[in-house]
Protein backbone atom coordinates (compact mmCIF):
# COMPACT_ATOMS: atom_id res chain seq x y z
CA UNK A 1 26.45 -10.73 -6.18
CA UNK A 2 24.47 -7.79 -7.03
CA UNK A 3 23.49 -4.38 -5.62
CA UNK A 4 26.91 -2.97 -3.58
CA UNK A 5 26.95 -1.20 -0.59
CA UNK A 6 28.34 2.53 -0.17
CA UNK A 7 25.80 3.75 2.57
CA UNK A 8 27.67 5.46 5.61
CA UNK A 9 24.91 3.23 7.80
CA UNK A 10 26.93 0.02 6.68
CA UNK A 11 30.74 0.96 7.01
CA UNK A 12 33.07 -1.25 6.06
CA UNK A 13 31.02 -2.76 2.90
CA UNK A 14 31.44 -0.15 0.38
CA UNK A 15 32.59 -2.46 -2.11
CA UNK A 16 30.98 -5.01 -1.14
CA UNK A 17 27.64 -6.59 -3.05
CA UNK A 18 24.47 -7.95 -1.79
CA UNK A 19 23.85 -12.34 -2.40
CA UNK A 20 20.59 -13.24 -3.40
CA UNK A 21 18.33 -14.96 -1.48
CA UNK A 22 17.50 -18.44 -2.71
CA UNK A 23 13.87 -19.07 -3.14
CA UNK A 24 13.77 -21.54 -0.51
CA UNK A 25 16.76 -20.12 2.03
CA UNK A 26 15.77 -19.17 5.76
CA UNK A 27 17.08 -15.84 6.10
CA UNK A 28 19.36 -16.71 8.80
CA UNK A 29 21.08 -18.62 6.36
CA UNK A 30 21.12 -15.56 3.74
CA UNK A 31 22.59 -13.55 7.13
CA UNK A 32 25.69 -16.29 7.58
CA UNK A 33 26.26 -16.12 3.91
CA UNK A 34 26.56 -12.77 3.62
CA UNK A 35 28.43 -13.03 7.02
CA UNK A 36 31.18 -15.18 5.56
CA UNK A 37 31.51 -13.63 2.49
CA UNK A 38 32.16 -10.66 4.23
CA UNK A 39 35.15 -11.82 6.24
CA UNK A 40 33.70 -10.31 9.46
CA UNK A 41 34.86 -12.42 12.83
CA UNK A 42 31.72 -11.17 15.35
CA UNK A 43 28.26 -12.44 13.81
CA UNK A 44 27.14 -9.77 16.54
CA UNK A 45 28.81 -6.70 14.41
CA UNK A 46 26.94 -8.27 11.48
CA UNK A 47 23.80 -8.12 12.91
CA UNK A 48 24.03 -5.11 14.28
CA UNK A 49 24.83 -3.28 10.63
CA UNK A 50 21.94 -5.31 8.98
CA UNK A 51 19.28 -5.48 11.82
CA UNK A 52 20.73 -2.26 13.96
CA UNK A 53 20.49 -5.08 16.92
CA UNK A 54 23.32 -7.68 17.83
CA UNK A 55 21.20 -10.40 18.32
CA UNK A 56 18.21 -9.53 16.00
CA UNK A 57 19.69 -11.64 13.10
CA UNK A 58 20.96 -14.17 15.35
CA UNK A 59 17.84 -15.78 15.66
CA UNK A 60 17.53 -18.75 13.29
CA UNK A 61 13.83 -19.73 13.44
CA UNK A 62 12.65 -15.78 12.97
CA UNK A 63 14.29 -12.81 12.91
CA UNK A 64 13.29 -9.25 14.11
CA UNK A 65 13.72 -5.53 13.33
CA UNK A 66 13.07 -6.67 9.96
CA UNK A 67 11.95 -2.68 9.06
CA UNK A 68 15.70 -2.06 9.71
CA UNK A 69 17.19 -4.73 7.76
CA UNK A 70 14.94 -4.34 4.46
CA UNK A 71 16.13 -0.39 4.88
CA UNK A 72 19.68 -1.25 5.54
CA UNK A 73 19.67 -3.35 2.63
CA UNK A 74 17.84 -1.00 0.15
CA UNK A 75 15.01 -3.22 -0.17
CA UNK A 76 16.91 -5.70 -1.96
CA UNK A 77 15.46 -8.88 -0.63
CA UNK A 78 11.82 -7.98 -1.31
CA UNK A 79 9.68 -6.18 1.74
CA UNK A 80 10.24 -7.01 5.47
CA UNK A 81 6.61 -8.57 4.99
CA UNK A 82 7.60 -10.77 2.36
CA UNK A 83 10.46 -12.14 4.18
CA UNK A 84 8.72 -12.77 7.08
CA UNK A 85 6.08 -14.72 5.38
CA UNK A 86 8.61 -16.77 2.87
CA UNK A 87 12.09 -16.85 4.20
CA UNK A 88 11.44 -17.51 8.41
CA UNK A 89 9.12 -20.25 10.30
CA UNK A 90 6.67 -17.16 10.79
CA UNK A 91 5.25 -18.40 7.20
CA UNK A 92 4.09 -22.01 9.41
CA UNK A 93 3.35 -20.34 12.40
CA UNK A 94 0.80 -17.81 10.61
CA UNK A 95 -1.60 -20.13 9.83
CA UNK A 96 -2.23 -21.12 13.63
CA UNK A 97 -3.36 -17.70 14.69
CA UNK A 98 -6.34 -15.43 14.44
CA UNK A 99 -6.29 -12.55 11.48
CA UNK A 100 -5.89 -10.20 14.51
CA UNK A 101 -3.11 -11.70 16.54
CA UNK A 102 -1.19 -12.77 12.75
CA UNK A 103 -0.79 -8.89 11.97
CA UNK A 104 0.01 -8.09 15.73
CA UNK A 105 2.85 -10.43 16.17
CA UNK A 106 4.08 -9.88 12.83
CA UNK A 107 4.54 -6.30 13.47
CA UNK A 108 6.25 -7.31 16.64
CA UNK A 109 9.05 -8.63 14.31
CA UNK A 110 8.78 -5.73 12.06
CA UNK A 111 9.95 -3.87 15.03
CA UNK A 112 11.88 -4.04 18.32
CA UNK A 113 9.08 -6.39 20.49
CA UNK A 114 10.96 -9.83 19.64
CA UNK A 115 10.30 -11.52 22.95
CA UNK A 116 6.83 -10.68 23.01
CA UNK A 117 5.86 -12.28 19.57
CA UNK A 118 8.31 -14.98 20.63
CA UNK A 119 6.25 -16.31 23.66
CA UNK A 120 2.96 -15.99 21.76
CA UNK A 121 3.84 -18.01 19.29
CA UNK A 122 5.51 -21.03 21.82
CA UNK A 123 9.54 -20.21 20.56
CA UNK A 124 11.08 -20.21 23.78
CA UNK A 125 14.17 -21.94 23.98
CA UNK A 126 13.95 -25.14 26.39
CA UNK A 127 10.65 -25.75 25.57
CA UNK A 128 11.01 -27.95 22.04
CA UNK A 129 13.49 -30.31 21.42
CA UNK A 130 13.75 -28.81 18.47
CA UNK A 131 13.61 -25.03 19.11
CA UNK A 132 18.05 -25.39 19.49
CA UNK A 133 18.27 -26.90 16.16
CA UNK A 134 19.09 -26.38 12.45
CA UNK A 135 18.25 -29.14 9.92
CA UNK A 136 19.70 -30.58 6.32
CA UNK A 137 19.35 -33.04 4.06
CA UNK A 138 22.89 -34.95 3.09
CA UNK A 139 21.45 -35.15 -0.43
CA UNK A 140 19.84 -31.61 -1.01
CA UNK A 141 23.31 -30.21 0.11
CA UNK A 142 25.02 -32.11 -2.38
CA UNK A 143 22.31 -30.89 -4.77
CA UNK A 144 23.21 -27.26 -4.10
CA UNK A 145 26.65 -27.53 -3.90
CA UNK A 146 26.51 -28.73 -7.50
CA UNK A 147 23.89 -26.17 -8.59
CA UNK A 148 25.79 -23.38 -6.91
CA UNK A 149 29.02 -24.36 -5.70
CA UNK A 150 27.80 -23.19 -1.80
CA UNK A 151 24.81 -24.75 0.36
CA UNK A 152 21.74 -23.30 2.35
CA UNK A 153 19.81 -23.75 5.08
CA UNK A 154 16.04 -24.83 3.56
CA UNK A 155 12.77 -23.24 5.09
CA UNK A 156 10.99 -26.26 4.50
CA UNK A 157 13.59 -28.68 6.88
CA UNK A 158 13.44 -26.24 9.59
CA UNK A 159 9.53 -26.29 10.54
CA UNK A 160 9.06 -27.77 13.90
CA UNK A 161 7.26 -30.88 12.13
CA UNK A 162 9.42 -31.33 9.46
CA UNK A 163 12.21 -35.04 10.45
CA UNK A 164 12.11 -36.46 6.71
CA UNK A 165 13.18 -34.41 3.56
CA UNK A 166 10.14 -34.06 1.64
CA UNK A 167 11.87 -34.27 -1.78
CA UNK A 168 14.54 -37.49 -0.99
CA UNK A 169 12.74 -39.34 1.77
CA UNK A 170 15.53 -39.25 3.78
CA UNK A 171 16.12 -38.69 7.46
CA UNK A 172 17.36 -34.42 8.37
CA UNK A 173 20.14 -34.68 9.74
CA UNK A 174 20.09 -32.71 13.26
CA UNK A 175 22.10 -30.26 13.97
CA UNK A 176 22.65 -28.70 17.74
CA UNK A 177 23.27 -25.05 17.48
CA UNK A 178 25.12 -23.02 20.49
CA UNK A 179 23.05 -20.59 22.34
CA UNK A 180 23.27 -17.67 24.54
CA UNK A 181 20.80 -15.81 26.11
CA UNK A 182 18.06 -17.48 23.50
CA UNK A 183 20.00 -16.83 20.52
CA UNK A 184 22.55 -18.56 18.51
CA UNK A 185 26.37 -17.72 19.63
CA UNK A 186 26.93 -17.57 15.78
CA UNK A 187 25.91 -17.32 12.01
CA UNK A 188 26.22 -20.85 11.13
CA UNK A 189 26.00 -22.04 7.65
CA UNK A 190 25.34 -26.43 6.63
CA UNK A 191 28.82 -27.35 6.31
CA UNK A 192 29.62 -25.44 10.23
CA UNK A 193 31.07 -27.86 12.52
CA UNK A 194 28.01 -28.62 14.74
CA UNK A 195 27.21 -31.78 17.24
CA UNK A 196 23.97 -33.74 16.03
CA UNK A 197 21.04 -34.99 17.88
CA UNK A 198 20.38 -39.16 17.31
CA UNK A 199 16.80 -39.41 17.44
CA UNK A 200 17.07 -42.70 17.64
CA UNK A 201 17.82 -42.57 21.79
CA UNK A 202 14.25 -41.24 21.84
CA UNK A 203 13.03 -44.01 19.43
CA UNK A 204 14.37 -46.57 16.57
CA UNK A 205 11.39 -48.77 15.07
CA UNK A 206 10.50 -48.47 11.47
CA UNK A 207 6.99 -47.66 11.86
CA UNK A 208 7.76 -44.55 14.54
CA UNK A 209 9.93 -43.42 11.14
CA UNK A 210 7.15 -43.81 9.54
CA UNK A 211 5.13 -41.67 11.72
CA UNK A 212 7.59 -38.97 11.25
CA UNK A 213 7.35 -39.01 7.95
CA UNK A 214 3.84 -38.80 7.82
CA UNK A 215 4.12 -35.82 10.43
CA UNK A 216 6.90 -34.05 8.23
CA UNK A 217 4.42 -34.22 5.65
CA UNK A 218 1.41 -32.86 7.42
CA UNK A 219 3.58 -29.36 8.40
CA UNK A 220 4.62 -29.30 4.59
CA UNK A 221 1.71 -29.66 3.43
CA UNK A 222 -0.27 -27.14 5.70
CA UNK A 223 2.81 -24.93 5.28
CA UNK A 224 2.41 -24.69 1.41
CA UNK A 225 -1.09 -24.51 1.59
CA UNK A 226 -1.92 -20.60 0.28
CA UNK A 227 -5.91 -20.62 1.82
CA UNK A 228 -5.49 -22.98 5.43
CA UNK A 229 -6.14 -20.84 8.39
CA UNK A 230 -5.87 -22.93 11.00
CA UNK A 231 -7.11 -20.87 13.91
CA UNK A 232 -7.83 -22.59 17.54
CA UNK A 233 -12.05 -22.69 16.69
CA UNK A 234 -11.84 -24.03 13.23
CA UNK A 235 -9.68 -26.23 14.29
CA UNK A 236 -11.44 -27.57 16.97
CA UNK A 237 -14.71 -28.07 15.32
CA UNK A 238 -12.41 -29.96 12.52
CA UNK A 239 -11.08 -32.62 15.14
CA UNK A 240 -14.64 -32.92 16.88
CA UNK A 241 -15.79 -33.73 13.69
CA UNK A 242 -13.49 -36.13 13.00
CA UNK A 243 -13.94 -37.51 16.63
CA UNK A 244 -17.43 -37.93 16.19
CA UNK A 245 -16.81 -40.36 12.94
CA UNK A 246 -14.27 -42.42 14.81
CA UNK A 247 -16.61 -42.88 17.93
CA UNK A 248 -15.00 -41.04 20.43
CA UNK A 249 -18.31 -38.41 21.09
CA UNK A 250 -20.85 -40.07 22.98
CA UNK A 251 -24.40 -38.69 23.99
CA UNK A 252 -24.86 -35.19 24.29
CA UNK A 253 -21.57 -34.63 22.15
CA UNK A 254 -19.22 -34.91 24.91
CA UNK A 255 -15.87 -36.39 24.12
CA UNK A 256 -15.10 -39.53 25.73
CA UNK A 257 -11.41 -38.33 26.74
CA UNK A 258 -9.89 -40.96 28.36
CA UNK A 259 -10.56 -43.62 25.28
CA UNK A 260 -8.92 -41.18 23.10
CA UNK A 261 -5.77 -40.32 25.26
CA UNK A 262 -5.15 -43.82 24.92
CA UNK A 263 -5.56 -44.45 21.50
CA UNK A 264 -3.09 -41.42 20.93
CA UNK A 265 -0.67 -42.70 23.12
CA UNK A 266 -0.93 -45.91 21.54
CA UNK A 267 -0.48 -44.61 18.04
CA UNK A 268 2.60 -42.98 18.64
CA UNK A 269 4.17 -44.84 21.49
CA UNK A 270 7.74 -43.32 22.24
CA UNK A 271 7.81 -40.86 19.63
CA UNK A 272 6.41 -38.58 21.73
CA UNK A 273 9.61 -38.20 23.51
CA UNK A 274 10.58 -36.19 20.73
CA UNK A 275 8.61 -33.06 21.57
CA UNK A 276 9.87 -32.60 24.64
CA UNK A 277 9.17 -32.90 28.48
CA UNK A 278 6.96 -30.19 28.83
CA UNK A 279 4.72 -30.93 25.19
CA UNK A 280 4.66 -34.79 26.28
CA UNK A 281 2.91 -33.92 29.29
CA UNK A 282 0.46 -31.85 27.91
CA UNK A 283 -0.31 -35.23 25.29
CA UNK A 284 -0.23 -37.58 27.85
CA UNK A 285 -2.74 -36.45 30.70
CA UNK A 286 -5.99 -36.65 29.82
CA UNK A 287 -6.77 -33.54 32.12
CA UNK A 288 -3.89 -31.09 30.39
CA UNK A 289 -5.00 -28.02 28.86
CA UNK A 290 -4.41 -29.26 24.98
CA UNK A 291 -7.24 -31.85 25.44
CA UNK A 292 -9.78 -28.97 27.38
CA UNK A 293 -8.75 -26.60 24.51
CA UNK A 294 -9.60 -29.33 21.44
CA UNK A 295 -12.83 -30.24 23.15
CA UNK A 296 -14.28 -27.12 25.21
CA UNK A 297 -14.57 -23.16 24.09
CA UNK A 298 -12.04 -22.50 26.02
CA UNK A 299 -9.34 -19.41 25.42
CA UNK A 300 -5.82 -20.16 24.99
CA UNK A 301 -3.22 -21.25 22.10
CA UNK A 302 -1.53 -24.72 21.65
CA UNK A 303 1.83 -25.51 19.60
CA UNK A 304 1.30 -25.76 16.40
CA UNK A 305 3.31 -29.30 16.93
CA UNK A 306 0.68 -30.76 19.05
CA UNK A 307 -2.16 -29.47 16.55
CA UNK A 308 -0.73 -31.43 14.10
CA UNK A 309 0.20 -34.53 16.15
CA UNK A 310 -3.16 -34.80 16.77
CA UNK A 311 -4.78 -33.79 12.76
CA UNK A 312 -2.03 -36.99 11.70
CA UNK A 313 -3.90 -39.25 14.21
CA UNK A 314 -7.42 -38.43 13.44
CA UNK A 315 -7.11 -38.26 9.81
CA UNK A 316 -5.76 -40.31 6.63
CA UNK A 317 -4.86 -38.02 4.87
CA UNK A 318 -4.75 -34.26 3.79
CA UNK A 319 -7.49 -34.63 1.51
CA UNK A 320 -9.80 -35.83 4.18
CA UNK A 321 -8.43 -33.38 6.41
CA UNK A 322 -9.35 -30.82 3.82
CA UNK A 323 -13.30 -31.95 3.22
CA UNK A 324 -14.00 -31.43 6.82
CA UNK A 325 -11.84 -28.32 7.00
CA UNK A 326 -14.31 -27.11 4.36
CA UNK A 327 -17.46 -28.55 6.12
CA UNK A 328 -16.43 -26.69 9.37
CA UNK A 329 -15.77 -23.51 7.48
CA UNK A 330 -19.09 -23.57 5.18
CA UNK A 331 -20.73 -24.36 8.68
CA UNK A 332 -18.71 -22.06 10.39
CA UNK A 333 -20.11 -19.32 7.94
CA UNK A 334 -23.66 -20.38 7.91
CA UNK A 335 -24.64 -21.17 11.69
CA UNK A 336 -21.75 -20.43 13.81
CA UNK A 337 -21.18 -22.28 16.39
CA UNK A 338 -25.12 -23.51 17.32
CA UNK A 339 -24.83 -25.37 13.72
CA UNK A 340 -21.84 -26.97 14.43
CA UNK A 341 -22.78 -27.84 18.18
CA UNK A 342 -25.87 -29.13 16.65
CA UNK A 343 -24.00 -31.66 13.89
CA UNK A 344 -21.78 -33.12 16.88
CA UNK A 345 -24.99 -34.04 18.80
CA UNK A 346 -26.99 -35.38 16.25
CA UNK A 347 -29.83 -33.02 16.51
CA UNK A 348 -31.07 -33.15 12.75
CA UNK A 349 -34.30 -30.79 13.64
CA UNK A 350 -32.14 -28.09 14.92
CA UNK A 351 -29.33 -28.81 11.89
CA UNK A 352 -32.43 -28.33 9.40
CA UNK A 353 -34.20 -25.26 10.78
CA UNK A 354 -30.02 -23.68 10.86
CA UNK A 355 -29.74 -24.89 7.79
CA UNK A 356 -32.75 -24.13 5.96
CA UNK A 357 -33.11 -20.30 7.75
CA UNK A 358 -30.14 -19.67 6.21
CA UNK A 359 -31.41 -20.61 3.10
CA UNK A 360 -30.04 -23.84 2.10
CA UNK A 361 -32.55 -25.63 -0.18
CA UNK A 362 -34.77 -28.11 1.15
CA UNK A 363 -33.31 -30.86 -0.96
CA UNK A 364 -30.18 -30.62 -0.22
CA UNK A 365 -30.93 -30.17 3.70
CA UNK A 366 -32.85 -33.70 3.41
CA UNK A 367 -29.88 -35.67 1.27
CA UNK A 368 -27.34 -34.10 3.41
CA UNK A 369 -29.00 -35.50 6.67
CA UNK A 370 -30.62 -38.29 5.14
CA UNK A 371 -34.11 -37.11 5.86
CA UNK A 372 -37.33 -36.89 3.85
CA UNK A 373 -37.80 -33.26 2.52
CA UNK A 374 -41.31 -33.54 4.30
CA UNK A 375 -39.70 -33.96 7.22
CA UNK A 376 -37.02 -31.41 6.98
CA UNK A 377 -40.18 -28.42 6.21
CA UNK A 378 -41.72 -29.56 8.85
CA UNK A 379 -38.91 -28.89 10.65
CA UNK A 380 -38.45 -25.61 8.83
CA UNK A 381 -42.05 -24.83 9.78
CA UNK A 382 -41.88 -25.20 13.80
CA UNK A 383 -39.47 -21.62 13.55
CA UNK A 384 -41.72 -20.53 10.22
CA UNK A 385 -38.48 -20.44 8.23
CA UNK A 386 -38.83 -19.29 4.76
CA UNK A 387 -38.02 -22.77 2.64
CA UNK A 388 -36.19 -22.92 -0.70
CA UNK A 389 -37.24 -25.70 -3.09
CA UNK A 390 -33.98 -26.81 -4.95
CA UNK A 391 -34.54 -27.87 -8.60
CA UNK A 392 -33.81 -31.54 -9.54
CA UNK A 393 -29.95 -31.37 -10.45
CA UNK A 394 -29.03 -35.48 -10.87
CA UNK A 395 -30.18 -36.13 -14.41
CA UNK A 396 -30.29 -33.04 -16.06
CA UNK A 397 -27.90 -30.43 -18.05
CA UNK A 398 -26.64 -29.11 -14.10
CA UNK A 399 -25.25 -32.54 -13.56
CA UNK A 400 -23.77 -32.89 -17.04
CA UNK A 401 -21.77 -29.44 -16.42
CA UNK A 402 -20.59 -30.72 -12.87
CA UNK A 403 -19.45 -34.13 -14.86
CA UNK A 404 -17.75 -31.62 -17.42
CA UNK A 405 -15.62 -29.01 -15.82
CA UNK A 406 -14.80 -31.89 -12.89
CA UNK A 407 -12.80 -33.00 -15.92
CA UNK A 408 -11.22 -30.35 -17.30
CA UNK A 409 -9.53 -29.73 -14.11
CA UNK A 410 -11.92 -26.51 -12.77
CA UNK A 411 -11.90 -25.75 -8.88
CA UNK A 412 -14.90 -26.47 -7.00
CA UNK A 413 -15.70 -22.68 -6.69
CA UNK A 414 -15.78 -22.61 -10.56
CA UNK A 415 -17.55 -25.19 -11.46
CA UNK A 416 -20.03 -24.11 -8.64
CA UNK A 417 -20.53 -20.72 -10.96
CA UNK A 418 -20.75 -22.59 -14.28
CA UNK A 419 -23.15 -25.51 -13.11
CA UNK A 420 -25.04 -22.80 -10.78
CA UNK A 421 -25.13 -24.86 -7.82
CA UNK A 422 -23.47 -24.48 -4.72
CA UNK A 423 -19.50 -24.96 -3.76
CA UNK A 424 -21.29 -27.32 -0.67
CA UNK A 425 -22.63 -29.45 -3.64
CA UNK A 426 -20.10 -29.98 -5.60
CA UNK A 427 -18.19 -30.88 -2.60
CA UNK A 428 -20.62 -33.37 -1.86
CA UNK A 429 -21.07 -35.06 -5.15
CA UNK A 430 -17.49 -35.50 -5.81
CA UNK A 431 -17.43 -37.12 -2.46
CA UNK A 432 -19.52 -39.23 -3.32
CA UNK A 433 -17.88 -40.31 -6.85
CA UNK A 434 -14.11 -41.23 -5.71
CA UNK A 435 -13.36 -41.76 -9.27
CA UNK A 436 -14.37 -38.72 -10.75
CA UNK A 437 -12.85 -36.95 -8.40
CA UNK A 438 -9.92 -38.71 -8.97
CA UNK A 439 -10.07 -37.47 -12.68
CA UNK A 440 -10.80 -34.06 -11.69
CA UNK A 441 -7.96 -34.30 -8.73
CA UNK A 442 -5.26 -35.06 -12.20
CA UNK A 443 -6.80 -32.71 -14.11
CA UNK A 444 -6.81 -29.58 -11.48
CA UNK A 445 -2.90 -30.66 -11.21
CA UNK A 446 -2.03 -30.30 -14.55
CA UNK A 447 -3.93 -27.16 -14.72
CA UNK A 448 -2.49 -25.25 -12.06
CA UNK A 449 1.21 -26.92 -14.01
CA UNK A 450 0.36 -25.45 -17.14
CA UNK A 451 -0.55 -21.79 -15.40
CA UNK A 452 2.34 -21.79 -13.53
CA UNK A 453 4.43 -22.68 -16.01
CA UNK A 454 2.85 -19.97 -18.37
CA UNK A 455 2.92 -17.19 -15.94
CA UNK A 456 6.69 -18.06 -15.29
CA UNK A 457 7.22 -17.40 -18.97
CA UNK A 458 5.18 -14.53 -19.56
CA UNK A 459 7.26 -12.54 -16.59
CA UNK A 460 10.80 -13.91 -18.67
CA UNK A 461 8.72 -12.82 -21.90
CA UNK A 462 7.94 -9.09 -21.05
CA UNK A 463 10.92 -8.42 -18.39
CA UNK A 464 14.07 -9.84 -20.43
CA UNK A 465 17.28 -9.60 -18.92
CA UNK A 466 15.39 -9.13 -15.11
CA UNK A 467 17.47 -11.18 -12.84
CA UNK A 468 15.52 -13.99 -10.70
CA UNK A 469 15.27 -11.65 -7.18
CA UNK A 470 13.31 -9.00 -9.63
CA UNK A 471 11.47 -11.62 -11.19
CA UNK A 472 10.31 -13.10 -7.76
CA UNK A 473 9.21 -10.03 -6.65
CA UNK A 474 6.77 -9.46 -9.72
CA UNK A 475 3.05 -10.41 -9.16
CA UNK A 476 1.68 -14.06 -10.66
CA UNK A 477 5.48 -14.98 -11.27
CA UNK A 478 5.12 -18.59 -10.96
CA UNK A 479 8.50 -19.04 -9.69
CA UNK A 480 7.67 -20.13 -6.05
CA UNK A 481 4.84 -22.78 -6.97
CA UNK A 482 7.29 -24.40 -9.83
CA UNK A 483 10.37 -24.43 -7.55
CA UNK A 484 8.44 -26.52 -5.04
CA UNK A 485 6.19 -28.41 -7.32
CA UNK A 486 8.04 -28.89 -10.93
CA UNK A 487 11.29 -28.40 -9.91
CA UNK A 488 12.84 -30.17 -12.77
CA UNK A 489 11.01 -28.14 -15.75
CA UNK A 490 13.20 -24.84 -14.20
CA UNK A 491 16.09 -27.53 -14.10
CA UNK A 492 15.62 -28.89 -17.78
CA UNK A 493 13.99 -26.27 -19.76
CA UNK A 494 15.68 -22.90 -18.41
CA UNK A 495 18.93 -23.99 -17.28
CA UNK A 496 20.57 -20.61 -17.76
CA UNK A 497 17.96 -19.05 -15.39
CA UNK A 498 18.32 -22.07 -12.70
CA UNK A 499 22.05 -21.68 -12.77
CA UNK A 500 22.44 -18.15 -12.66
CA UNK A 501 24.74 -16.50 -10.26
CA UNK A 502 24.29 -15.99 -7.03
């Protein structure tokens, strides 16, 4: 406990003190604590005095009025922007949309528009089988409940994509939550007494669990990702790409649709029951609007669930997914759209004269498309584009730097400025090494550990006695990247911090 209440906008807490919010904790699940520990009967009244609406706090996937609660609350739980971002779903949802519509629905939930920002971002109840749920992990509430003596709804089980804990392996554990009028009847906490949902009427073969897995992984990952923007024409360009290796683009780059429909079915089989009537429609027919809005310019916003339904068929992995994420982006920035257009359909003249007018050596242009750098000036020279001759890097002190920092752990960008050479190169010639970058992939790790770690320490260092809410609320704290990734360092080496009080 912590800051008390004595505002006359609050009656009836005056003596009461604020819980902190755990690093991790949707803050629904802050709301039914406080709730609880509060002794109030109506979860409405409780909203109302922390959100000044009865059903703002009510909803479990995002919460609105957030202005009022941080106010109400004095601030205590870090900004109303901050909470959005870390403690509701809007965190996974914000990397789907467009700089512009990001700040305009998030204001929406700074404020009084909920049902607005809740249709533009696909949260209407009845839609998802999952939009009616809350999700745990049997072995994460044990966990807490010996950590802290009380459990916590996780952010990271309650994405839409998330089925498997990504820490234990082990199936979430679905829980139905009661609704009226598209909120929950109640501030329920893990050990309420809710029904469950058995996925295993929609499906129960090992290698559909699999899938889920895989798919559980794929929101975590994009979700803790810091730089993804996953906007509707980046990510477009970044399955067409991927399309185009697998064989599904045919001459004149168009898609062949009805080949990949059925490979996607295929893939997944029944566990496409598990999105719902409505979602398995649009993955099923060929002709819906998902499959126009992947392969055509077309306006419009998918689920983020069917986005990454698709990414987990099309790619390997995130690292894969991640290379041509970057391609599309560096492409993105130098050609637009005509560049991109122009990869999908083969048309190596037009890539080079893009390419090379925006001033991309004439080197690299030729190794990138496997052309002669006579050939690619000549192409440069039908559109009289100025050409850049770039000097010999393989073989010399440029490659020796690459070689060097790719060790010592440095990000592409970085070693980009050190070996002066472009990020596109080093990208490329990593790519083309799988074991150096497989040295530099466990030496950027350890890195990033070691910074983390020392930032952590240098906020305990020069803000002693600062609880951990203060400390997460101080720039470069390290907290949040060590209590996902090294989790048992704050467990083993600062056990009086990790078991503090809440």
């Amino acid at each position: 406990m912590s800051t008390s209440l004595n505002e006359p906008n609050l009656p009836g807490f005056d003596q009461l003190g604020f819980p902190d919010i755990m690093p991790d904790e949707i803050l629904y699940s802050w709301c039914a604590r406080f709730h609880h520990l509060s002794m109030r009967l109506d979860a409405r009244v409780t909203s109302k005095l922390l959100f000044g609406i009865a059903s703002a706090g009510l909803h479990h996937d995002i919460p609105c009025n957030l202005k009022t609660f941080e106010n109400n609350t004095k601030g205590y739980l870090g900004t109303a922007e901050n909470l959005l971002l870390r403690n509701t779903q809007f965190g996974f949802y914000s990397k789907f949309l467009t700089d512009e519509s990001r700040l305009k629905i998030a204001q929406s939930f700074m404020h009084r528009d909920n049902a607005t920002a809740r249709s533009k971002l696909g949260l209407n109840p009845n839609e998802l089988i999952t939009s009616k749920i809350l999700k745990v992990c049997p072995e994460c509430s044990q966990d807490q409940y010996k950590a802290r003596r009380f459990t916590w709804w996780q952010i990271g089980h309650q994405l839409p994509t998330s089925f498997i804990c990504h820490e234990h392996h082990c199936a979430l554990k679905l829980l139905i939550v009661p609704h009226t009028r598209g909120y929950a009847r109640n501030l329920y906490s893990p050990t309420s007494r809710l029904d469950s949902l058995d996925l295993s009427q929609y499906f129960d073969a090992q290698y559909q669990w699999q899938q889920l897995e895989k798919i559980s992984d794929w929101g975590n990952a994009m979700w803790r990702s810091d730089t993804l923007q996953l906007q509707n024409g980046i990510l477009r360009w970044c399955c067409l790409y991927q399309l185009q290796k697998r064989g599904w683009v045919g001459v004149g780059g168009k898609v062949m649709m009805h080949e990949l429909r059925n490979a996607f079915v295929r893939h997944y089989d029944g566990l496409l029951n598990i999105v719902g009537e409505k979602y398995f429609r649009d993955l099923t027919d060929v002709n819906s609007s998902f499959y126009t809005q992947m392969v055509r310019k077309v306006s419009g916003r998918q689920h983020p669930v069917k986005h990454v339904f698709l990414i987990n068929f099309l790619f390997d992995n995130f690292e894969d997914f991640l290379e041509t994420y970057n391609d599309v982006t560096n492409d993105l920035l130098q050609g637009g759209e005509a560049l991109c257009s122009a990869i999908l359909n083969r048309k190596n003249s037009m890539i080079a004269r893009i390419k090379i007018s925006a001033g991309q050596p004439v080197e690299e242009v030729a190794s990138l498309l496997g052309m002669t750098a006579l050939a690619v000036s000549k192409c440069a020279d039908k559109d009289n584009a100025t050409t850049k001759t770039l000097p010999r890097i393989i073989g010399t002190g440029k490659e020796a730097i690459i070689i060097e920092k790719s060790r010592q752990g440095l990000d592409y960008k970085d070693i980009a400025i050190a070996a002066e050479v472009s990020v596109s190169y080093v990208y490329q010639y990593l790519a083309k090494r799988p074991t150096l970058k497989i040295e530099w992939r466990k030496s950027y790790d350890y890195r990033q550990l070691q910074l983390h770690r020392e930032q952590f320490l240098t906020v305990l260092k020069n803000h002693p006695g600062a609880s951990l809410n203060t400390i997460r609320h101080i720039p470069e704290n390290g907290f949040d990247w060590l209590f996902r990734n090294d989790r048992e360092w704050l467990r083993n080496t600062l056990p009086a911090i990790w078991r503090v009080k809440f």
